[in-house]
N, C-alpha and C. Protein backbone atom coordinates (compact mmCIF):
# COMPACT_ATOMS: atom_id res chain seq x y z
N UNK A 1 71.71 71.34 -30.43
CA UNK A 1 71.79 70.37 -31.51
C UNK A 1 70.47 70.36 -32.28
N UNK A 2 70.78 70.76 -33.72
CA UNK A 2 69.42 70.62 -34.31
C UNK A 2 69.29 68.72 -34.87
N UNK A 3 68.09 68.72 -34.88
CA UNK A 3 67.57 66.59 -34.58
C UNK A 3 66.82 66.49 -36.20
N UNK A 4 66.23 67.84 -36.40
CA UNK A 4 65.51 67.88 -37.46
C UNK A 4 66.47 67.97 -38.78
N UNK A 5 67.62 68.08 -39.10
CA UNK A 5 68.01 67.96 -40.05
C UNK A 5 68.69 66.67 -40.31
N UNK A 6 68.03 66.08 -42.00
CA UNK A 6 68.39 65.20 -42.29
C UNK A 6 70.39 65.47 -42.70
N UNK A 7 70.05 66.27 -43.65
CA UNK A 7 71.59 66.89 -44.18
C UNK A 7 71.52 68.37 -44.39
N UNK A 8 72.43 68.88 -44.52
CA UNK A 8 73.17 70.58 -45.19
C UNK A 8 73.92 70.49 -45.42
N UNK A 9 74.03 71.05 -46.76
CA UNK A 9 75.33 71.39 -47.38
C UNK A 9 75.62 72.80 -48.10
N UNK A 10 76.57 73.00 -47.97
CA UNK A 10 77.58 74.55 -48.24
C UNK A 10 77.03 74.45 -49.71
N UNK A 11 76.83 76.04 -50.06
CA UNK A 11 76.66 76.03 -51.97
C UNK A 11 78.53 76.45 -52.17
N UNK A 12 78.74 75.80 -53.06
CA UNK A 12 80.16 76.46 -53.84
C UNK A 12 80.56 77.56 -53.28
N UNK A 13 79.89 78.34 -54.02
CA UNK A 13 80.10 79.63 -54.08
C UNK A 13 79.91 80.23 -53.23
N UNK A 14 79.27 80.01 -51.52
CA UNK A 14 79.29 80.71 -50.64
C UNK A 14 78.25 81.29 -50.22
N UNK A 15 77.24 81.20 -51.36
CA UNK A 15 76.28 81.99 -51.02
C UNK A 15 75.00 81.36 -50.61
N UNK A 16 75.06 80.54 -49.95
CA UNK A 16 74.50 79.70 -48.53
C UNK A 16 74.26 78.32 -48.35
N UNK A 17 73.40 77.53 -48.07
CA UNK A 17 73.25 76.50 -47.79
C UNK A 17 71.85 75.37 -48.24
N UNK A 18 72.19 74.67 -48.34
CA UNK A 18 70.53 73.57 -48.94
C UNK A 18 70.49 73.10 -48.09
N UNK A 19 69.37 72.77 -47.04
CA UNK A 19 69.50 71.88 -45.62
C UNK A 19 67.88 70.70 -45.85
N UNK A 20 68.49 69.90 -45.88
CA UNK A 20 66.92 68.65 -45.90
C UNK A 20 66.94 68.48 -44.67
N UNK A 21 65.74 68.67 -44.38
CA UNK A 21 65.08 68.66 -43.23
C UNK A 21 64.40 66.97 -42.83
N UNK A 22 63.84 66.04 -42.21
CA UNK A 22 63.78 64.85 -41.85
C UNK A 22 61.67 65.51 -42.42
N UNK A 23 61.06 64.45 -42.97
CA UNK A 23 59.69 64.71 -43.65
C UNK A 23 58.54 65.00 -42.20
N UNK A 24 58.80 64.14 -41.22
CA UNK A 24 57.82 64.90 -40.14
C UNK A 24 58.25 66.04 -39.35
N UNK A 25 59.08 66.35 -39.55
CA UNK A 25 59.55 67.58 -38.51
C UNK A 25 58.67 69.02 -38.92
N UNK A 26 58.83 69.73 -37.75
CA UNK A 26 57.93 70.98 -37.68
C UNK A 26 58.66 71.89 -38.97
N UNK A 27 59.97 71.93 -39.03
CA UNK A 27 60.50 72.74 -40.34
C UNK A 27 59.88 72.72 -41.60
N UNK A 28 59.51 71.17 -41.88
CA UNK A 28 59.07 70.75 -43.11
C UNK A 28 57.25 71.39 -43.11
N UNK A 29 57.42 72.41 -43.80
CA UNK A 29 56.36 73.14 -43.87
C UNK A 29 55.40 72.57 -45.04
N UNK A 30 54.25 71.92 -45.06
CA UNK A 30 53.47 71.22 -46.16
C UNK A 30 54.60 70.51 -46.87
N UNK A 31 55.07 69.76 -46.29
CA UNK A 31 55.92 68.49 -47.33
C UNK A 31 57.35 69.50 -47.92
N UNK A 32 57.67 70.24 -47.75
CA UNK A 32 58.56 71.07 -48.24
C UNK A 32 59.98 71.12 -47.39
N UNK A 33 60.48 69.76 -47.39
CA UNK A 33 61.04 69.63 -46.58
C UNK A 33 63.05 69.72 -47.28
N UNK A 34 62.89 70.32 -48.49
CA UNK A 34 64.25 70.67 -49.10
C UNK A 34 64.21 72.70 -48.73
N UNK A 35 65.24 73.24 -48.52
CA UNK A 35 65.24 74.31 -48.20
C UNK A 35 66.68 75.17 -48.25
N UNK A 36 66.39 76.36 -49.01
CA UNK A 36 67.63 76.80 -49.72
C UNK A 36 67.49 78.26 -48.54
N UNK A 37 68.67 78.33 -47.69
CA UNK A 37 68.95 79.08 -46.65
C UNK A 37 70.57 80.21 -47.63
N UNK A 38 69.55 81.54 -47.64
CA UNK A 38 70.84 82.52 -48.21
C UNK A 38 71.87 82.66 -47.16
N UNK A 39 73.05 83.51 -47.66
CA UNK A 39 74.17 83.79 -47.01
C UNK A 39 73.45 84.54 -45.65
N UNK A 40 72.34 85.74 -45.52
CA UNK A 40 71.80 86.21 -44.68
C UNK A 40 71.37 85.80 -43.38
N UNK A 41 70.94 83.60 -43.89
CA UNK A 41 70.13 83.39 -43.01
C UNK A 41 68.55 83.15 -43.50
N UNK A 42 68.25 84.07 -44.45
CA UNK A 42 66.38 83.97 -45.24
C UNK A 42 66.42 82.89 -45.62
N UNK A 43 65.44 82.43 -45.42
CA UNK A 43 65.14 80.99 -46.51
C UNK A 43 64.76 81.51 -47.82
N UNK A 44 65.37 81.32 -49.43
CA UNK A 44 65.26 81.72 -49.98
C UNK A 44 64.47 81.30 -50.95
N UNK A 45 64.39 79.41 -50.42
CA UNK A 45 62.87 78.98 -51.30
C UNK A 45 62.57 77.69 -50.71
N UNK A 46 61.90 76.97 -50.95
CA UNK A 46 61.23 75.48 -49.96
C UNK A 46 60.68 74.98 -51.00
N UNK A 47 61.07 73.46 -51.48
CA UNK A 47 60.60 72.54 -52.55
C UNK A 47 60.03 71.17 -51.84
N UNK A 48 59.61 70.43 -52.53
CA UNK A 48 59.36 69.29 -52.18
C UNK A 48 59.25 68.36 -53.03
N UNK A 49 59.14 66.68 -53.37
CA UNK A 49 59.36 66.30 -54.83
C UNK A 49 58.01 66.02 -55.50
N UNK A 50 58.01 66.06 -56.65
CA UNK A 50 56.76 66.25 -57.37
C UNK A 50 55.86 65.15 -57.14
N UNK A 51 56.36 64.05 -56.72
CA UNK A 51 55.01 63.04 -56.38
C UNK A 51 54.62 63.04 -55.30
N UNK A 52 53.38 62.83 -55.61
CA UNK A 52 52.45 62.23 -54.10
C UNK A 52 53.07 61.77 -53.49
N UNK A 53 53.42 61.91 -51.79
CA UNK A 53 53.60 60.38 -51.08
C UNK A 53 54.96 59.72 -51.11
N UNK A 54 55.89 60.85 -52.06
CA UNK A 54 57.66 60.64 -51.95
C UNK A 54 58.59 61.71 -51.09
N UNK A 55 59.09 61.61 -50.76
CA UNK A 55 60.00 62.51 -49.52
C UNK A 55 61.56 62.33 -50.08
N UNK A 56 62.58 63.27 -49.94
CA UNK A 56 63.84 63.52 -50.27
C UNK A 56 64.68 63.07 -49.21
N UNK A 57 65.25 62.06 -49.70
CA UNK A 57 66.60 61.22 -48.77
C UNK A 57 67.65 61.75 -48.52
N UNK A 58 68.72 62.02 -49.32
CA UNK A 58 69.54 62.80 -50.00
C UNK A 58 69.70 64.07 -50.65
N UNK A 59 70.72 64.46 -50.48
CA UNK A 59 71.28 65.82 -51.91
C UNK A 59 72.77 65.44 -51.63
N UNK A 60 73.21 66.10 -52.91
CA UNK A 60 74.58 66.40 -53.02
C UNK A 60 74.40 67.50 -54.32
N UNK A 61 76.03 68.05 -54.47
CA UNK A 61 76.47 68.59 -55.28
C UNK A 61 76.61 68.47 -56.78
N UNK A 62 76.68 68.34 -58.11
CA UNK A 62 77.49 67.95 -58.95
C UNK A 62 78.29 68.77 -59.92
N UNK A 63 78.96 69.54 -59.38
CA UNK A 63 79.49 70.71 -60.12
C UNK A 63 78.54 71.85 -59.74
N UNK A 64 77.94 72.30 -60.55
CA UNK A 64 76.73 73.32 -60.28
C UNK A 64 75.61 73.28 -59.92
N UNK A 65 75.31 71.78 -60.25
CA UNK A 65 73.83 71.45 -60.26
C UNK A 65 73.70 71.06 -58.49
N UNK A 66 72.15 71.07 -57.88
CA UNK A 66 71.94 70.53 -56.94
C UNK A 66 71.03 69.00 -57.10
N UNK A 67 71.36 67.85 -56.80
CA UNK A 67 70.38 66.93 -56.80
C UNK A 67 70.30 66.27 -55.42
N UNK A 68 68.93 66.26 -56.03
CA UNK A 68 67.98 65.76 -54.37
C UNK A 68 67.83 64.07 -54.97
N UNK A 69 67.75 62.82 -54.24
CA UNK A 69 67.32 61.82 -54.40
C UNK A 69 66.21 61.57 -53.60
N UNK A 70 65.10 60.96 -54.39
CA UNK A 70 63.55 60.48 -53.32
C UNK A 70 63.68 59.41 -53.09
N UNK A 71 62.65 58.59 -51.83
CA UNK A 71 62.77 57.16 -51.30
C UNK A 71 62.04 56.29 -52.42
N UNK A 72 61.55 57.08 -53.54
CA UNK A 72 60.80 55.89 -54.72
C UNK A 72 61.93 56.00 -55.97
N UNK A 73 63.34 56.63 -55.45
CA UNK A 73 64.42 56.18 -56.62
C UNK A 73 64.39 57.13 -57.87
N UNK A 74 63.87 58.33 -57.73
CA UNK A 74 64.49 59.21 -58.46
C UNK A 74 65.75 60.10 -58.17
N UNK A 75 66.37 60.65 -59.33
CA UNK A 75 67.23 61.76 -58.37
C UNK A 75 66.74 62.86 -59.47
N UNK A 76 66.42 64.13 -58.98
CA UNK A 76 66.10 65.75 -59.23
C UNK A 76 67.37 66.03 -59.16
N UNK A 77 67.22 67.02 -60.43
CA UNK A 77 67.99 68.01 -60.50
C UNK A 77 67.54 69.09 -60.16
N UNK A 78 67.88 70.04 -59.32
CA UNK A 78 67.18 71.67 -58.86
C UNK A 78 68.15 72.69 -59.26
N UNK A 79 67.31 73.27 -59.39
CA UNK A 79 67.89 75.02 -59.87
C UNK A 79 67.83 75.93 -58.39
N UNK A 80 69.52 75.52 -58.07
CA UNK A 80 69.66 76.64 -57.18
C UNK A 80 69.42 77.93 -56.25
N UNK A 81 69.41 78.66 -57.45
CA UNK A 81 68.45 79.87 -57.59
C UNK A 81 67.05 79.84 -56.99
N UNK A 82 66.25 79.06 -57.82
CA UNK A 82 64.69 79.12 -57.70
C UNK A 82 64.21 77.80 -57.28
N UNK A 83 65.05 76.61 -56.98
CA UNK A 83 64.50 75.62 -56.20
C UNK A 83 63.24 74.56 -57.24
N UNK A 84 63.61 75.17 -58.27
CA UNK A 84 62.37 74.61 -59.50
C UNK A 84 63.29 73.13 -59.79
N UNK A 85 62.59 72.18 -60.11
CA UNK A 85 63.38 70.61 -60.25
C UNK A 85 63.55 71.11 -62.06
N UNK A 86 64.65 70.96 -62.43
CA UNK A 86 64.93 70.93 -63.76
C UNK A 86 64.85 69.92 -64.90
N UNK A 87 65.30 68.72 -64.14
CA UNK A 87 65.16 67.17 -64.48
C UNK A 87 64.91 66.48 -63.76
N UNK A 88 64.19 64.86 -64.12
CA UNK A 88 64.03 63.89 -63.22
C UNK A 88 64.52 62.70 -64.00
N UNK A 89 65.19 62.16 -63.29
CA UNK A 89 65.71 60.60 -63.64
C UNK A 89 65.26 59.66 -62.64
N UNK A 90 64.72 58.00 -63.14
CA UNK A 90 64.52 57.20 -62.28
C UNK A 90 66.25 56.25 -62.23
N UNK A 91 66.76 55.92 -61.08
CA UNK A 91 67.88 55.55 -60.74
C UNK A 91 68.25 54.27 -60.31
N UNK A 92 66.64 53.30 -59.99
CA UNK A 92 67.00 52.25 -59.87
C UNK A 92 66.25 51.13 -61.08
């Protein structure tokens, strides 16, 4: 049983997985605790959210897009692909 994952979820299309990892765990490599796992198994990129001192609660799906939500109430939009945050909205 892995303890360290917060969530994972399937991409659409098959071609692998986004797994948030819990912010102290050994996975979470320098705060980089969002992580895009290819169909192979490679980790294909490791993000974390742009502020100081905020950590990623959540993700889900929305059609294509991936969004991550932080504990200071934003939700990111990420680019799949390259794990780059595309947009930020504050949500509460």
């Amino acid at each position: 049983m892995i303890t360290d994952v917060l969530e994972s979820i399937d991409l659409p299309d098959g071609s692998g997985s986004v797994v948030l990892f819990y912010p102290k765990c050994a996975a979470a490599t320098d705060g980089q605790t969002l992580v895009r796992i290819d169909f192979t198994g490679r980790v294909a990129w490791r993000t974390k959210p742009s502020r100081t001192l905020d950590s990623f609660v959540g993700i889900s799906i929305d059609g294509e897009a991936l969004i991550a939500t932080t504990s200071s109430g934003f939700a990111m939009s990420i680019d799949v692909e390259s794990g780059q945050a595309c947009r930020e909205v504050f949500t509460r």
